[in-house]
N, C-alpha and C. Protein backbone atom coordinates (compact mmCIF):
# COMPACT_ATOMS: atom_id res chain seq x y z
N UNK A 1 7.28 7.64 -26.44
CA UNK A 1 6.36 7.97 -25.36
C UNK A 1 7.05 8.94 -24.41
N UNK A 2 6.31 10.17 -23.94
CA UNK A 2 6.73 11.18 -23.49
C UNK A 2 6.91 10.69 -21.79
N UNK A 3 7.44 10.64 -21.22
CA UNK A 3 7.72 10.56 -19.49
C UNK A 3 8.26 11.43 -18.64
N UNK A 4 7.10 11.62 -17.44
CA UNK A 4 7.91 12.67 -16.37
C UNK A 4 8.80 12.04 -15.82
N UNK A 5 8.52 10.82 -15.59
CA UNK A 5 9.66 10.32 -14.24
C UNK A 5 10.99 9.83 -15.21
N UNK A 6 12.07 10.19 -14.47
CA UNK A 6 13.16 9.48 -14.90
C UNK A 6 13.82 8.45 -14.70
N UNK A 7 12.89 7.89 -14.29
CA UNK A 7 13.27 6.04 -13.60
C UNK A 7 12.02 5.50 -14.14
N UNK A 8 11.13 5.14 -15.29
CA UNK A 8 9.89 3.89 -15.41
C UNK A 8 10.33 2.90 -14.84
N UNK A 9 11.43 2.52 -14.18
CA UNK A 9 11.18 0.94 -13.86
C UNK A 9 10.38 1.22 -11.92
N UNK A 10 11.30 2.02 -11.45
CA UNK A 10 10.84 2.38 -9.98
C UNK A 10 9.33 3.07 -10.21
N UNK A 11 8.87 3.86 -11.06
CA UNK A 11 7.52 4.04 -11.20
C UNK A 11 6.83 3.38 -11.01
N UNK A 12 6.70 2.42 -12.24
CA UNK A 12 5.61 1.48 -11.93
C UNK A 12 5.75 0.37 -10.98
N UNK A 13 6.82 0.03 -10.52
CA UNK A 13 6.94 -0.75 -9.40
C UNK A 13 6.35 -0.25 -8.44
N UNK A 14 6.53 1.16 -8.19
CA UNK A 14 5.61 2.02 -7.11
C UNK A 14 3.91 1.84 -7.05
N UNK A 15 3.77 2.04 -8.22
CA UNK A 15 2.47 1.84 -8.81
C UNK A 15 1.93 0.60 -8.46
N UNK A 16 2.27 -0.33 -8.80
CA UNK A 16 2.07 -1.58 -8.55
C UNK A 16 1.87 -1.64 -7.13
N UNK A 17 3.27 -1.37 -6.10
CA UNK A 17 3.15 -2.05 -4.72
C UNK A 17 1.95 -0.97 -4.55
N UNK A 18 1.59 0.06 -4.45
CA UNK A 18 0.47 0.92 -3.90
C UNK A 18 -0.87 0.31 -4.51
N UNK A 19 -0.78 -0.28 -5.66
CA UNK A 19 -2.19 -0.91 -6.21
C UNK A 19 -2.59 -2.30 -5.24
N UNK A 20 -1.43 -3.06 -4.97
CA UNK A 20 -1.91 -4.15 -4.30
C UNK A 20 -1.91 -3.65 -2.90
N UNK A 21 -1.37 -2.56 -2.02
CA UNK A 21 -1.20 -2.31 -0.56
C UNK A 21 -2.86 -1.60 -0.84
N UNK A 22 -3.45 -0.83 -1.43
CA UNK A 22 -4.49 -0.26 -1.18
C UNK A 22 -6.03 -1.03 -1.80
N UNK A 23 -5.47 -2.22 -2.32
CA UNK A 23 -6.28 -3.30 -2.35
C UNK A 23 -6.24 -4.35 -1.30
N UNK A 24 -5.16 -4.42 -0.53
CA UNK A 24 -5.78 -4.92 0.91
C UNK A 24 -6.33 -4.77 2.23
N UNK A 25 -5.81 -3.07 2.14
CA UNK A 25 -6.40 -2.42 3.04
C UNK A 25 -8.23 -2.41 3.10
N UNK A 26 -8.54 -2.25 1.42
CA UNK A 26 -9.98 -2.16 1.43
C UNK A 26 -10.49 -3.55 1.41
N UNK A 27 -9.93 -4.41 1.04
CA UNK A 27 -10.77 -5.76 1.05
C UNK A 27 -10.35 -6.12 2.71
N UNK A 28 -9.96 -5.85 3.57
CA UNK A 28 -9.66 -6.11 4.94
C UNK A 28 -10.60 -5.14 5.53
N UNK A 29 -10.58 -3.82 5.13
CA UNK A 29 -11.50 -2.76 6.51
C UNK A 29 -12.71 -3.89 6.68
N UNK A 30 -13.37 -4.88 5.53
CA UNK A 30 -14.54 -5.27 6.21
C UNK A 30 -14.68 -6.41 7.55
N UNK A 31 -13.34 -6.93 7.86
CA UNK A 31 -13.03 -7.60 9.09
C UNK A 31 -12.84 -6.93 10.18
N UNK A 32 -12.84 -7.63 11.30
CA UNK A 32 -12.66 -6.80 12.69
C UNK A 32 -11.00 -6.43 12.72
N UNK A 33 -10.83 -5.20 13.53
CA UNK A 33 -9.64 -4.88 13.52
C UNK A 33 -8.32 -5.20 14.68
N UNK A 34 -9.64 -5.18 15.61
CA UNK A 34 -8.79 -6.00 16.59
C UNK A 34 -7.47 -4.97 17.19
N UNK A 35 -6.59 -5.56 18.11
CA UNK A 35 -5.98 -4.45 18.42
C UNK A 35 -4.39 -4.83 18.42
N UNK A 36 -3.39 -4.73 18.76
CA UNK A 36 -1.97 -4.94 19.00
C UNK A 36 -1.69 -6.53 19.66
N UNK A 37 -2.16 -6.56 20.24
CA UNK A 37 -2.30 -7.84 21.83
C UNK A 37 -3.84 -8.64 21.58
N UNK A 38 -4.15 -8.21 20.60
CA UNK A 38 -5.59 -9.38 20.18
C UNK A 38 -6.12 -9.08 18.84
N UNK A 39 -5.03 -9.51 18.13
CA UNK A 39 -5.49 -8.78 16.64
C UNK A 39 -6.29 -9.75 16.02
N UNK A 40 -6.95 -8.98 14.90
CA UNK A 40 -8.55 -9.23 14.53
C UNK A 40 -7.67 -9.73 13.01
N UNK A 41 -8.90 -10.26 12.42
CA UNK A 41 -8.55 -10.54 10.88
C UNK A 41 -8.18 -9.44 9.87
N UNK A 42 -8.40 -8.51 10.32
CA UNK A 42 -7.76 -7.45 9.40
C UNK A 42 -6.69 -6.83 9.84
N UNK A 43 -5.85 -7.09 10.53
CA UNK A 43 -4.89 -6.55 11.45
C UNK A 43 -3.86 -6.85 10.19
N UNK A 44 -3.43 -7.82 10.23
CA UNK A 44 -2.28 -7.83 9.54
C UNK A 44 -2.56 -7.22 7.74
N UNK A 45 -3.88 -7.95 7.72
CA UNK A 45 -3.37 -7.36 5.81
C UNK A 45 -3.61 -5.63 5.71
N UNK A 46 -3.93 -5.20 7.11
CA UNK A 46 -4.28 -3.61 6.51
C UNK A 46 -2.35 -2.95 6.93
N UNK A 47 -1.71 -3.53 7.92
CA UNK A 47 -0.63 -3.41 8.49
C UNK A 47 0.43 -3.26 6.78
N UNK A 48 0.48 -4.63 6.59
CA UNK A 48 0.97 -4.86 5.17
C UNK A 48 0.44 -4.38 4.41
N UNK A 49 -0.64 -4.26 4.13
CA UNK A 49 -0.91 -3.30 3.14
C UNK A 49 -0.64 -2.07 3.21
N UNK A 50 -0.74 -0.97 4.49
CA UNK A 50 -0.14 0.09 4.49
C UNK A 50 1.18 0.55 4.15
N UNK A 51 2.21 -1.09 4.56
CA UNK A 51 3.78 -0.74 4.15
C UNK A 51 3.71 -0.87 2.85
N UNK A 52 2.82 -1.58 2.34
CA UNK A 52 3.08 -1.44 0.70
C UNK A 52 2.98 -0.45 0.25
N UNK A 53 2.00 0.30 0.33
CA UNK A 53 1.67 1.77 -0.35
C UNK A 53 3.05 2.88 0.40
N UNK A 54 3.36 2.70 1.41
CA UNK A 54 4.51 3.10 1.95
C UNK A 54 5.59 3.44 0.84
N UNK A 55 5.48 2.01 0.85
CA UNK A 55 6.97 1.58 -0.17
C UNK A 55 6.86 2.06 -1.58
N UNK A 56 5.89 1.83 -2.16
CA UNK A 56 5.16 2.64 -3.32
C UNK A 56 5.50 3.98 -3.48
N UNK A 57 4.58 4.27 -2.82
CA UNK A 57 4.84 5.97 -2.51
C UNK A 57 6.69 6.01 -2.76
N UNK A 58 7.65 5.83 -1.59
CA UNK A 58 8.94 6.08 -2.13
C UNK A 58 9.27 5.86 -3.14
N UNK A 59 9.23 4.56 -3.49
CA UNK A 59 9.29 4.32 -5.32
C UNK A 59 9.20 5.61 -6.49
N UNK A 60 8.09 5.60 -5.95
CA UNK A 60 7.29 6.47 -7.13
C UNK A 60 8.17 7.69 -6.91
N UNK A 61 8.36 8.40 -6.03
CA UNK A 61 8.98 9.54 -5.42
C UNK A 61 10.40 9.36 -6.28
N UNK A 62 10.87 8.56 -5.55
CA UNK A 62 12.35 8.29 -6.21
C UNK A 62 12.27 8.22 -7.84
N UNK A 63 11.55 8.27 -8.24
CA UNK A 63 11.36 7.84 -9.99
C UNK A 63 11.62 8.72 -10.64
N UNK A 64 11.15 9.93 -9.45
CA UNK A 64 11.26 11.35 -10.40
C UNK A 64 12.95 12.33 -9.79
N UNK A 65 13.54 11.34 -8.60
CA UNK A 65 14.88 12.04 -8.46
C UNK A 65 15.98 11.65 -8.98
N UNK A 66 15.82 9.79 -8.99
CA UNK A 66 17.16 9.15 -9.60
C UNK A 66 17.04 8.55 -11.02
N UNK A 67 17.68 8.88 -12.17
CA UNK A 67 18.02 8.48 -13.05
C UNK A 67 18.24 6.97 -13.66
N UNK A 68 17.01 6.74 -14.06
CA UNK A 68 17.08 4.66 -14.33
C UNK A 68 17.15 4.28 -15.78
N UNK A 69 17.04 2.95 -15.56
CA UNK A 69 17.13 2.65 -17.29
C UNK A 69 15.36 2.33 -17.44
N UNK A 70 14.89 2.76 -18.87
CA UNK A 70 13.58 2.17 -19.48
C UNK A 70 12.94 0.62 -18.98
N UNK A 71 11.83 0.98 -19.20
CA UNK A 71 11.28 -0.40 -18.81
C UNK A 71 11.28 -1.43 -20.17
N UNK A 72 11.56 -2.54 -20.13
CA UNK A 72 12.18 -3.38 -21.37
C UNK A 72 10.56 -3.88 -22.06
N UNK A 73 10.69 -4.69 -22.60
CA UNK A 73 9.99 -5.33 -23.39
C UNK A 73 9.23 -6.68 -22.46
N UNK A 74 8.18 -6.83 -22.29
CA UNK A 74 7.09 -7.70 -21.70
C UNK A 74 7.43 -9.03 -22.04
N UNK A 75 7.62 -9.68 -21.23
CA UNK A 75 8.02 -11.37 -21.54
C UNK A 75 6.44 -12.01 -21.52
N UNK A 76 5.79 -12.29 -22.41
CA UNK A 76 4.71 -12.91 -22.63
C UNK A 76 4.89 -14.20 -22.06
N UNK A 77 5.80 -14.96 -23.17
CA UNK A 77 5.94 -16.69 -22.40
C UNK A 77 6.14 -16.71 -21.06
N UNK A 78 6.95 -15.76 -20.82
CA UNK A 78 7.70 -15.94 -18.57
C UNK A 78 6.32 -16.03 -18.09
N UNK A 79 5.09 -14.83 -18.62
CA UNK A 79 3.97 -14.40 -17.41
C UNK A 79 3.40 -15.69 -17.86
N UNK A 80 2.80 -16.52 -18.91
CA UNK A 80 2.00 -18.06 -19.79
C UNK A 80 2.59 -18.83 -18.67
N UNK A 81 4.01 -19.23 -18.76
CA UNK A 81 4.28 -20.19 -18.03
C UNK A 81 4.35 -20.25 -16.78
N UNK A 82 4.94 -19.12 -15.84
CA UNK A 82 4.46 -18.87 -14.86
C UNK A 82 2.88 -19.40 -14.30
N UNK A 83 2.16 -18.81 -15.08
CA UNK A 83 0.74 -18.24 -14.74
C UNK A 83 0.40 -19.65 -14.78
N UNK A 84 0.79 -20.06 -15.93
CA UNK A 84 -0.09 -21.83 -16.00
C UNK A 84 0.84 -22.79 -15.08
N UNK A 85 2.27 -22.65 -14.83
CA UNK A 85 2.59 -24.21 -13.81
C UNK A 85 1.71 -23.74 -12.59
N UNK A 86 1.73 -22.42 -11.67
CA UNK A 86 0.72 -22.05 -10.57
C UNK A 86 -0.82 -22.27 -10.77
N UNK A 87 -1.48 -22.15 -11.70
CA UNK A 87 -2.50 -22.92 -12.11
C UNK A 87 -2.80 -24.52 -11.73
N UNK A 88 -1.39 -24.90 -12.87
CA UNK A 88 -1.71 -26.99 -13.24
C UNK A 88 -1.19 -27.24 -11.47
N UNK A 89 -0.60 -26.40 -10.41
CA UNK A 89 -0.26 -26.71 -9.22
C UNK A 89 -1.47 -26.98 -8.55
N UNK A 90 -2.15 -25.65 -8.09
CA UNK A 90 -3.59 -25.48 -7.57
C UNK A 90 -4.51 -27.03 -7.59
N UNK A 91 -4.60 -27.22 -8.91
CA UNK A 91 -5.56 -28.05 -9.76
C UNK A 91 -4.86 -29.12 -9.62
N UNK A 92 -3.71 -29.70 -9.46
CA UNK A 92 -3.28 -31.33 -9.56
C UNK A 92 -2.73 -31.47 -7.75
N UNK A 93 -2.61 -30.47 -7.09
CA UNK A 93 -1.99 -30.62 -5.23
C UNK A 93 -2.68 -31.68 -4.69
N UNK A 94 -3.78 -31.83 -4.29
CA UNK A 94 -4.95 -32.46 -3.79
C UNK A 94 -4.98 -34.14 -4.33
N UNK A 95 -5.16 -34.26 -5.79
CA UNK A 95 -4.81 -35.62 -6.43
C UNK A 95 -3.42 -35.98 -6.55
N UNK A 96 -2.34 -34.83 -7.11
CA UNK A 96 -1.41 -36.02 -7.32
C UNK A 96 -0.29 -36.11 -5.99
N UNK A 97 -0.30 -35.27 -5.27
CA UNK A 97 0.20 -34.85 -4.07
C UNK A 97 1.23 -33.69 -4.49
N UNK A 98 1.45 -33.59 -3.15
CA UNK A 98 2.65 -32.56 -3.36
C UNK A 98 4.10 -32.68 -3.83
N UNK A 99 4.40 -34.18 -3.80
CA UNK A 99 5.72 -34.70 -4.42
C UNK A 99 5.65 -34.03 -5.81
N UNK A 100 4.61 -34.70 -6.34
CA UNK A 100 4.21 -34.28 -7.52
C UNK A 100 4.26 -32.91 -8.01
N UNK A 101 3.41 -32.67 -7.56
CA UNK A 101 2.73 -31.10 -8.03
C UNK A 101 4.12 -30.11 -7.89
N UNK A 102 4.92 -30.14 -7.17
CA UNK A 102 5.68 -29.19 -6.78
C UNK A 102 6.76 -29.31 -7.67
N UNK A 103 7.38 -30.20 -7.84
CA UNK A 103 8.89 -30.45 -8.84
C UNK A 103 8.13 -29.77 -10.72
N UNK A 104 6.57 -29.98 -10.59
CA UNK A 104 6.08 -29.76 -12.13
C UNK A 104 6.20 -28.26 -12.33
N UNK A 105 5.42 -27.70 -11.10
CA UNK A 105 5.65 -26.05 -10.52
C UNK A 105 7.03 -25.34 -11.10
N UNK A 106 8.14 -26.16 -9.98
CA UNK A 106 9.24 -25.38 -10.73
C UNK A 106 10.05 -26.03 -12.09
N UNK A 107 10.21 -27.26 -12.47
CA UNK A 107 10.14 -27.26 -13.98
C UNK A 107 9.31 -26.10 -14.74
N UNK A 108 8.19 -26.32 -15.17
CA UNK A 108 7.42 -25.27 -15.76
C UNK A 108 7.80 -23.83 -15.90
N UNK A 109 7.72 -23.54 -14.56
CA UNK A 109 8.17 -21.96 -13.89
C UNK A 109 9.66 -21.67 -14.52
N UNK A 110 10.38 -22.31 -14.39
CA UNK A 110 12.09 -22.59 -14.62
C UNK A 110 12.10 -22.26 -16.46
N UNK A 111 11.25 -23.01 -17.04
CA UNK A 111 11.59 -22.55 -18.38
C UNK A 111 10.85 -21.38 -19.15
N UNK A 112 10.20 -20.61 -18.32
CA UNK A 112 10.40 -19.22 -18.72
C UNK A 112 11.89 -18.17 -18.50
N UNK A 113 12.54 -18.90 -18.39
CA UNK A 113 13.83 -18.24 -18.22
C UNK A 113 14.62 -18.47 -19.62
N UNK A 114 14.99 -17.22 -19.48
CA UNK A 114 16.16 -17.85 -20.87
C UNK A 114 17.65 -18.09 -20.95
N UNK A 115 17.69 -18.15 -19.37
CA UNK A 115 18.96 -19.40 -18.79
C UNK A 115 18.35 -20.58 -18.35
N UNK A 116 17.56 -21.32 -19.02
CA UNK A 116 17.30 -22.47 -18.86
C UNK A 116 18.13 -23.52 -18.78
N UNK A 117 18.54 -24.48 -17.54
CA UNK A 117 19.62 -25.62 -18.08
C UNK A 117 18.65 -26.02 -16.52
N UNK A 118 18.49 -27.99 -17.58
CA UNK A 118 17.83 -29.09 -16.53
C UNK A 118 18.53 -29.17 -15.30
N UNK A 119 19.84 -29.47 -15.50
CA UNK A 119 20.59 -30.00 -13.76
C UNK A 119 20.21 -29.07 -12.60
N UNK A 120 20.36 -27.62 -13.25
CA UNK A 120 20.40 -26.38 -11.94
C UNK A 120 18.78 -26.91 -11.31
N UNK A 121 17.42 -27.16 -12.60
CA UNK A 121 16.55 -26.84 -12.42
C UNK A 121 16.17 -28.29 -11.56
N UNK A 122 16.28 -28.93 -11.91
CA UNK A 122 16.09 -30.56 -11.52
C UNK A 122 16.52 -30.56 -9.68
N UNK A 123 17.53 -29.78 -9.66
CA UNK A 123 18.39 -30.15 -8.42
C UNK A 123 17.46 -28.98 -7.26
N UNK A 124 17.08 -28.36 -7.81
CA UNK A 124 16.42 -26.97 -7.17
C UNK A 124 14.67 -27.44 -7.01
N UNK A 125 14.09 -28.34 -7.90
CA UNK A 125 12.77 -28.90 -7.68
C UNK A 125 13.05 -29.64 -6.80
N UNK A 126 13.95 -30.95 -6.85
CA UNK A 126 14.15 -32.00 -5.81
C UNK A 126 14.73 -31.50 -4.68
N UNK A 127 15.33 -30.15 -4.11
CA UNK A 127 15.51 -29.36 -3.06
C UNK A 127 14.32 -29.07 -2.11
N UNK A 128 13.36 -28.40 -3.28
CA UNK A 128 12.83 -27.27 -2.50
C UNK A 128 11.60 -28.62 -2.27
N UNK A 129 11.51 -29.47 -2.99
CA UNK A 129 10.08 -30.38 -2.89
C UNK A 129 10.41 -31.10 -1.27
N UNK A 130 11.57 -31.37 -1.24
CA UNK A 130 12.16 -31.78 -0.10
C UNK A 130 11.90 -31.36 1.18
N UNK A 131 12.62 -29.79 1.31
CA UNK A 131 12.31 -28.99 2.01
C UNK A 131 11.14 -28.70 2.54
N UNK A 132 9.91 -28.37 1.93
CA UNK A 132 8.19 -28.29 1.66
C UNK A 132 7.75 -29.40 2.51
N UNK A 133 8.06 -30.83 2.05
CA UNK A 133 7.54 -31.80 2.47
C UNK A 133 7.56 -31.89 4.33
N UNK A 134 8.85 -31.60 4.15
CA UNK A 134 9.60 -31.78 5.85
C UNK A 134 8.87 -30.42 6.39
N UNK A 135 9.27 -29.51 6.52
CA UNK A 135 8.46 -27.89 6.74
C UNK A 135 7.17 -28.27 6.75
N UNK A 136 6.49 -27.93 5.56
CA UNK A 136 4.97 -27.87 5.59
C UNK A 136 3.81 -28.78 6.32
N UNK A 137 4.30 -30.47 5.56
CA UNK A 137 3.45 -31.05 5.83
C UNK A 137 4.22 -32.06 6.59
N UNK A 138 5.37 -32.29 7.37
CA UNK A 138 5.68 -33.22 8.85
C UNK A 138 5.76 -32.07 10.06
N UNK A 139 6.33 -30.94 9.60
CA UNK A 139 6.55 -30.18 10.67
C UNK A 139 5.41 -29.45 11.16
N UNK A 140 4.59 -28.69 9.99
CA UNK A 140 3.28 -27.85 10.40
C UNK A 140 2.02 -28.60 10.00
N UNK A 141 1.94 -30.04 9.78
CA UNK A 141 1.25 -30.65 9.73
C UNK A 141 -0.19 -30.21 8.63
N UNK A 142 0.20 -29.47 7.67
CA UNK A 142 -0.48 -29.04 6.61
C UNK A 142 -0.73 -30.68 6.07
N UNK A 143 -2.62 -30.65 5.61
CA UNK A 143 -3.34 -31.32 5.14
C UNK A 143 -3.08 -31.91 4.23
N UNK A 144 -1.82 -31.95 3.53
CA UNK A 144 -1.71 -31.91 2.24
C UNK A 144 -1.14 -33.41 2.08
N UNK A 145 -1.44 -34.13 0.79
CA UNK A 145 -0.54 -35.64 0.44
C UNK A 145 0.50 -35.65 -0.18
N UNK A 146 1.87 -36.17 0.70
CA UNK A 146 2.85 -36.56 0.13
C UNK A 146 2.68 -36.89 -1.73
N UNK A 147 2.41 -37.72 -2.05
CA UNK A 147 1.56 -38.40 -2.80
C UNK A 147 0.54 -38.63 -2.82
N UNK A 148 -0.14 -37.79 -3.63
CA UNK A 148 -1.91 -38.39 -3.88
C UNK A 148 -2.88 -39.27 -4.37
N UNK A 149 -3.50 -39.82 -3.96
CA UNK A 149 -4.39 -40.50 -4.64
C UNK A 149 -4.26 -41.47 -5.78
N UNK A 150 -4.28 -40.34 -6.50
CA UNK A 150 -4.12 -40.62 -8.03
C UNK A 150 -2.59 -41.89 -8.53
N UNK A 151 -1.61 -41.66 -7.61
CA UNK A 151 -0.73 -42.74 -7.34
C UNK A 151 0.07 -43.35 -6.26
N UNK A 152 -1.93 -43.96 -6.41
CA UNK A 152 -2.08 -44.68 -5.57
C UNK A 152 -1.35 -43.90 -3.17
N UNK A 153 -0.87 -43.35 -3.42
CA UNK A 153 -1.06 -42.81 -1.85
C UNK A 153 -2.28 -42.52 -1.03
């Protein structure tokens, strides 16, 4: 495959951040904008969205000055597993709680890697589930169940 830029990896990364910065700008213009000192609902995602395309834009720029390596080969399983523990998360938060749901998240997520080893991953679910619990839902008082429902909470 023939290529102008001499960096594909900063290309399409460019590409990318400008696809999602100029997809929030337009799904935001339809909110109020509000101003500096009383900002409206579109304030921030058109803000962020502008630095994205920002950042893009350089990307892309840079693609064609600095010299990179090829873009590799598509990890199918990483995006499956990924895609589905953030899924079975969504869909089990509410019933089984967040104890739950969250340690399955990063198990799942964790073995699309192909440095997979349980202890790192085990110790890093029971971290961050930790963390979440205390943060999210004692500190910012997010709606969410320790444990859900489903056992018995």
């Amino acid at each position: 495959m023939i290529s102008l830029s001499r960096n594909p990896k900063d290309f399409w990364t460019g590409i990318i951040y400008i696809s999602f910065g100029l997809a929030s700008v337009l799904i935001a213009r339809d909110y109020g904008m509000g101003a500096a000192l009383k900002m409206g609902p579109a304030y921030f995602p058109t803000i962020l969205g502008g630095l994205l395309v920002g950042i893009g834009v350089i990307a892309v720029i840079r693609s064609f000055i600095v010299p990179g390596a090829p873009v590799g080969a598509f990890a199918f399983k990483g995006l499956a597993l990924v895609g589905f523990s953030v899924l079975l998360f969504g869909l089990i938060v509410r019933g089984a709680g967040l104890a739950v749901a969250l340690p399955l998240l990063v198990v799942i997520s964790a073995l699309a890697s192909a440095r997979f080893r349980w202890r790192p991953t085990l110790i890093m679910a029971a971290g961050l589930t930790v963390f979440c619990v205390l943060v999210f839902l004692k500190g910012l008082g997010i709606p969410l169940p320790t444990i859900g429902p489903w056992f018995g909470g």
